[in-house]
PDB file of N, CA and C in Angstrom:
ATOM      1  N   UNK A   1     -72.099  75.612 187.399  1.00  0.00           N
ATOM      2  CA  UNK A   1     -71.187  76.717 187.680  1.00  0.00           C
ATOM      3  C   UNK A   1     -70.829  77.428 186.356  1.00  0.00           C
ATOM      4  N   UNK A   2     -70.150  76.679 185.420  1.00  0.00           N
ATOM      5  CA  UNK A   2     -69.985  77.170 184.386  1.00  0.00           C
ATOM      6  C   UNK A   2     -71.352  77.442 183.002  1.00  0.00           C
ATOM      7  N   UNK A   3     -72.568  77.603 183.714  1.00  0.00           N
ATOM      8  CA  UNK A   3     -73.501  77.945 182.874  1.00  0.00           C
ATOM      9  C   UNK A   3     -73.778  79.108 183.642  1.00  0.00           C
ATOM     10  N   UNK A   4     -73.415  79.204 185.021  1.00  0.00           N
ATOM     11  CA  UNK A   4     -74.173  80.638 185.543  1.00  0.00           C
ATOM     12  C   UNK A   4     -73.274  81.752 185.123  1.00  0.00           C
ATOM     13  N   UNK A   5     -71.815  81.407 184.886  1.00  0.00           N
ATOM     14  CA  UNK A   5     -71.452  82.537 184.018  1.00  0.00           C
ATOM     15  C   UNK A   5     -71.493  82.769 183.128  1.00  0.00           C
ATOM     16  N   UNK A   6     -71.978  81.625 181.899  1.00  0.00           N
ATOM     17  CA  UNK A   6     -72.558  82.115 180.801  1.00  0.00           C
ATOM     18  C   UNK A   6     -73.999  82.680 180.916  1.00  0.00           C
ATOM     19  N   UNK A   7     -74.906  82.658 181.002  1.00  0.00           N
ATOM     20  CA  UNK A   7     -76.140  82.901 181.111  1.00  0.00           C
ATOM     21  C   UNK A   7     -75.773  84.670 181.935  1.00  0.00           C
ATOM     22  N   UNK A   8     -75.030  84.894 183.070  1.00  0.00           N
ATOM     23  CA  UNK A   8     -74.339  86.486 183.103  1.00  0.00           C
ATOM     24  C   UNK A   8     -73.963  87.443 182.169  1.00  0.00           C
ATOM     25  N   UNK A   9     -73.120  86.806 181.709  1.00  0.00           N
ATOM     26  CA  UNK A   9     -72.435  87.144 180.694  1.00  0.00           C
ATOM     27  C   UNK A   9     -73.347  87.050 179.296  1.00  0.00           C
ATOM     28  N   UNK A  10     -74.255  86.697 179.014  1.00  0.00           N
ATOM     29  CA  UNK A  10     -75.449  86.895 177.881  1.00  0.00           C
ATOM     30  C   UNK A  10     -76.303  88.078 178.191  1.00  0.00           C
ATOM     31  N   UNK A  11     -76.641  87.990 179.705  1.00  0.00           N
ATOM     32  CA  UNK A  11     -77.351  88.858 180.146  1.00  0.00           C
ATOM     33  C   UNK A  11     -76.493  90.905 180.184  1.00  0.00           C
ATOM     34  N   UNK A  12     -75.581  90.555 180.820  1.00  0.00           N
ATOM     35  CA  UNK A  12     -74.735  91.568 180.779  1.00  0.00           C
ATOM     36  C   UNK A  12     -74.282  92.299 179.137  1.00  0.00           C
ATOM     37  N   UNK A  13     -74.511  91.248 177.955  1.00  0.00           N
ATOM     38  CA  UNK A  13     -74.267  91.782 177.056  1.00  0.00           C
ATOM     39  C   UNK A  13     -74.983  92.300 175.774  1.00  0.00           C
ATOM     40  N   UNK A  14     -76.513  91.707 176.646  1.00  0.00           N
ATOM     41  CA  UNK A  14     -77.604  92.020 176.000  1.00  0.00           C
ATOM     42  C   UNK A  14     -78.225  93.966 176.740  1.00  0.00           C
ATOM     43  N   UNK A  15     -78.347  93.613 177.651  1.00  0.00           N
ATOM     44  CA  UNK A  15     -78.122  94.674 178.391  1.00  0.00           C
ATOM     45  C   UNK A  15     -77.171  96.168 177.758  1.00  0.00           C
ATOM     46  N   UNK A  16     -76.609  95.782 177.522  1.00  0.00           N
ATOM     47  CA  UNK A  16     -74.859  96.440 177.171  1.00  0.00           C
ATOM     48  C   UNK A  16     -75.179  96.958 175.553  1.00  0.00           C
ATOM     49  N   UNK A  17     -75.556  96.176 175.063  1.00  0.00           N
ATOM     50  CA  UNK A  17     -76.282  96.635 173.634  1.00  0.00           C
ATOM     51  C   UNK A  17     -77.139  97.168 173.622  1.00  0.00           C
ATOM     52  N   UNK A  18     -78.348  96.740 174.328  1.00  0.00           N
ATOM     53  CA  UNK A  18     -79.810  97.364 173.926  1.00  0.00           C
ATOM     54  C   UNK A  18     -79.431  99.111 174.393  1.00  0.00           C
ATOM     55  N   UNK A  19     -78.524  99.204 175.443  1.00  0.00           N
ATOM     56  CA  UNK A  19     -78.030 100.625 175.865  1.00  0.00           C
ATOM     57  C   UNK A  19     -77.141 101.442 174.910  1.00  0.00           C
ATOM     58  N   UNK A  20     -76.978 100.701 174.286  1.00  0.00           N
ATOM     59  CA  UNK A  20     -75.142 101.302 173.202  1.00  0.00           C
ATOM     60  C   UNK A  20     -75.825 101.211 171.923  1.00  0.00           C
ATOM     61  N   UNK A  21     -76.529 100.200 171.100  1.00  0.00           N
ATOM     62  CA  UNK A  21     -76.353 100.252 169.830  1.00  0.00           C
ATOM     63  C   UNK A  21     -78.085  99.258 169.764  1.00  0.00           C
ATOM     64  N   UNK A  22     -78.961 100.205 169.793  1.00  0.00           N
ATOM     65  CA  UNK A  22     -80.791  98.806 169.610  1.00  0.00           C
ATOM     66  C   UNK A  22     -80.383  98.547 168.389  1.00  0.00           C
ATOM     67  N   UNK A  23     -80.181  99.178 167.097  1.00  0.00           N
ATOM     68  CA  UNK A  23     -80.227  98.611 165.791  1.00  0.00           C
ATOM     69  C   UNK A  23     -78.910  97.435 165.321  1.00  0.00           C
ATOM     70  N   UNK A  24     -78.084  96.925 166.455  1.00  0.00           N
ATOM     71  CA  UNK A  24     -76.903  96.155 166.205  1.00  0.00           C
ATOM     72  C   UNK A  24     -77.800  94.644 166.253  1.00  0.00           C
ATOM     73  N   UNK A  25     -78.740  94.434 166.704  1.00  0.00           N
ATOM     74  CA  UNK A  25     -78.752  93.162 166.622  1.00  0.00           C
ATOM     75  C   UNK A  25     -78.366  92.030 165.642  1.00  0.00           C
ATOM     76  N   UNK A  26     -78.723  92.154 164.814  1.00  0.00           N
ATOM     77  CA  UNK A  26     -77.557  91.360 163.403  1.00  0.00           C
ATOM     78  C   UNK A  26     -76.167  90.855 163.781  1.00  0.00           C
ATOM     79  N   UNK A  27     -75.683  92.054 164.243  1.00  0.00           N
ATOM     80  CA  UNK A  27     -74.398  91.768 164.298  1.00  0.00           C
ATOM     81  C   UNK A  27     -74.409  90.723 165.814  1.00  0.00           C
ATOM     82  N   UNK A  28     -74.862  91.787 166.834  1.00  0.00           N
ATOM     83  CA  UNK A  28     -74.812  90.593 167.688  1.00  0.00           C
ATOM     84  C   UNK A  28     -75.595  89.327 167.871  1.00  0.00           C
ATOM     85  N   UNK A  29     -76.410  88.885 166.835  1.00  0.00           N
ATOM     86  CA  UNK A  29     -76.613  87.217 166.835  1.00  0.00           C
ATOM     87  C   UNK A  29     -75.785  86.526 166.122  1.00  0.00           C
ATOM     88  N   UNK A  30     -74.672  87.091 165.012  1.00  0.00           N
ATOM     89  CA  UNK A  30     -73.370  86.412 164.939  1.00  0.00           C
ATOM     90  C   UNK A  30     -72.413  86.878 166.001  1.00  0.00           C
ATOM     91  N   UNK A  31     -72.550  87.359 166.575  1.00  0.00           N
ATOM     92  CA  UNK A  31     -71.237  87.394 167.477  1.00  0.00           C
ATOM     93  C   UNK A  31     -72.173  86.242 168.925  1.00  0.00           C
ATOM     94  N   UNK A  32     -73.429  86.592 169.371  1.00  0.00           N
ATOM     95  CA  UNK A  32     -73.514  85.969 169.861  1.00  0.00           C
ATOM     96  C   UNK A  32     -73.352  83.958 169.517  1.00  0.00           C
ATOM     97  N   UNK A  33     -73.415  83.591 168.234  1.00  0.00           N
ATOM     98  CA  UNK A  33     -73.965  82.458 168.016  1.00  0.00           C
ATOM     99  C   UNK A  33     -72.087  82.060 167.765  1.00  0.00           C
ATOM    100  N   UNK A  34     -71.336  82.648 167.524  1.00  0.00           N
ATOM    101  CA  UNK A  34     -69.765  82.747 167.644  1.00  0.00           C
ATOM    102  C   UNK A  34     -69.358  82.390 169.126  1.00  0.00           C
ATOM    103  N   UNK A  35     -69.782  83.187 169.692  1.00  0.00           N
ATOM    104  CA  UNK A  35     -69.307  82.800 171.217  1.00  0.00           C
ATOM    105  C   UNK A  35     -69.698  81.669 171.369  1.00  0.00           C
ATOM    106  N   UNK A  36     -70.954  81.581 171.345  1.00  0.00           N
ATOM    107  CA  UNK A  36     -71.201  79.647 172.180  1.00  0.00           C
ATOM    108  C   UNK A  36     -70.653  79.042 171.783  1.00  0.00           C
ATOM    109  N   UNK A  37     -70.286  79.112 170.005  1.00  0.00           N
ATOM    110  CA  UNK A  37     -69.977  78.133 169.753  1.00  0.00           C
ATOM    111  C   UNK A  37     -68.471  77.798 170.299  1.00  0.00           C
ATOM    112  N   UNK A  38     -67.597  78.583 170.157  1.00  0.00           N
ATOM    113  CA  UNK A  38     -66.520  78.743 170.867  1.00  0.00           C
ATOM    114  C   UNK A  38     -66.270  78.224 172.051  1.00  0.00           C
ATOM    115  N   UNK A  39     -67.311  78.636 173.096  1.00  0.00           N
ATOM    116  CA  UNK A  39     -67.191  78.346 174.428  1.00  0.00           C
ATOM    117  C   UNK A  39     -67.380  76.890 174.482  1.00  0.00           C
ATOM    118  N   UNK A  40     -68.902  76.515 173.765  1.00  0.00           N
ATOM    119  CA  UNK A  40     -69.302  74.833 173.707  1.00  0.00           C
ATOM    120  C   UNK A  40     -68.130  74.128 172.771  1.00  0.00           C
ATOM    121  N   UNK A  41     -67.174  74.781 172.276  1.00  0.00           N
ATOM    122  CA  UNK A  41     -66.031  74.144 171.648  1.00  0.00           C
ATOM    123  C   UNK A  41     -64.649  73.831 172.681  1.00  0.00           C
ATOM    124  N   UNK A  42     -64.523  74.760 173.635  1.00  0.00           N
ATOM    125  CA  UNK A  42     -63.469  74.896 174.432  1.00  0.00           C
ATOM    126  C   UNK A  42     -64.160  73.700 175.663  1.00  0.00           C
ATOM    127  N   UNK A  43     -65.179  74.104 175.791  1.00  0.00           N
ATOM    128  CA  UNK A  43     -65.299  73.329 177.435  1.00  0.00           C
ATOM    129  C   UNK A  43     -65.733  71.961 176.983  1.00  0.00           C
ATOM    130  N   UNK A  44     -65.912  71.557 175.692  1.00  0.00           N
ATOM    131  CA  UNK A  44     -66.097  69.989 175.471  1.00  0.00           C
ATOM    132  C   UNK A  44     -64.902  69.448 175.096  1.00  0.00           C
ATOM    133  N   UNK A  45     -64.135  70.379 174.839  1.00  0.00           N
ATOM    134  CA  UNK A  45     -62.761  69.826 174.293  1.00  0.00           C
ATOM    135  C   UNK A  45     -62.230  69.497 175.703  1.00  0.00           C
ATOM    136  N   UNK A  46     -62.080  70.784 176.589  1.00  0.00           N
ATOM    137  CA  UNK A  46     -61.427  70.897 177.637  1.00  0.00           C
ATOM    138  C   UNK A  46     -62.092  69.404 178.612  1.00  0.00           C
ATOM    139  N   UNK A  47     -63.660  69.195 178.381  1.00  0.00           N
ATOM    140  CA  UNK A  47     -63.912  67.889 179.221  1.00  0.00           C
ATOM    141  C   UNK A  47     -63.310  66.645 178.644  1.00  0.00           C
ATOM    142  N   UNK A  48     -63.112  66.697 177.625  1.00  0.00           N
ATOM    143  CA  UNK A  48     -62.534  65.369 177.150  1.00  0.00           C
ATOM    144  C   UNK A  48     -61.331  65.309 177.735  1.00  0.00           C
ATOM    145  N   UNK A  49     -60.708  66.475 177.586  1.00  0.00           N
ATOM    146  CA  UNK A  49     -59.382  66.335 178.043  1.00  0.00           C
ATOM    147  C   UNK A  49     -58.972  66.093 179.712  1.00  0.00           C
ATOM    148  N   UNK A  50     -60.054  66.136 179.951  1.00  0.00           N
ATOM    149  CA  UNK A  50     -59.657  66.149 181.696  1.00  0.00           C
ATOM    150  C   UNK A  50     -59.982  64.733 182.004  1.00  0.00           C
ATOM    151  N   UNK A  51     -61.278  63.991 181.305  1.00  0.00           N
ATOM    152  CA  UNK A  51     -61.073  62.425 181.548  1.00  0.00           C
ATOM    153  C   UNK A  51     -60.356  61.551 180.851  1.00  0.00           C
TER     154      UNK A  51
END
């Protein structure tokens, strides 16, 4: 569940760029490689915390 909205949400924002800005990529493989990490920071934290 919580990978099909990430994998959306990658898609939606790849999408979203290649339309707005083709020469940003730079920026968005740190912003992308920021998010996961973030997200894979929140939802492993958040699993620990729930068992």
């Amino acid at each position: 569940m919580g990978w099909l909205k990430v994998v959306c949400g990658l898609v939606t924002t790849v999408l979203g760029l290649l339309l707005i800005w083709p020469r940003g990529w730079f920026t968005f493989n740190i912003l992308l490689f920021n998010g996961i990490l973030i997200w894979f920071k929140d939802d492993f934290l958040g699993f620990k915390g729930r068992h």
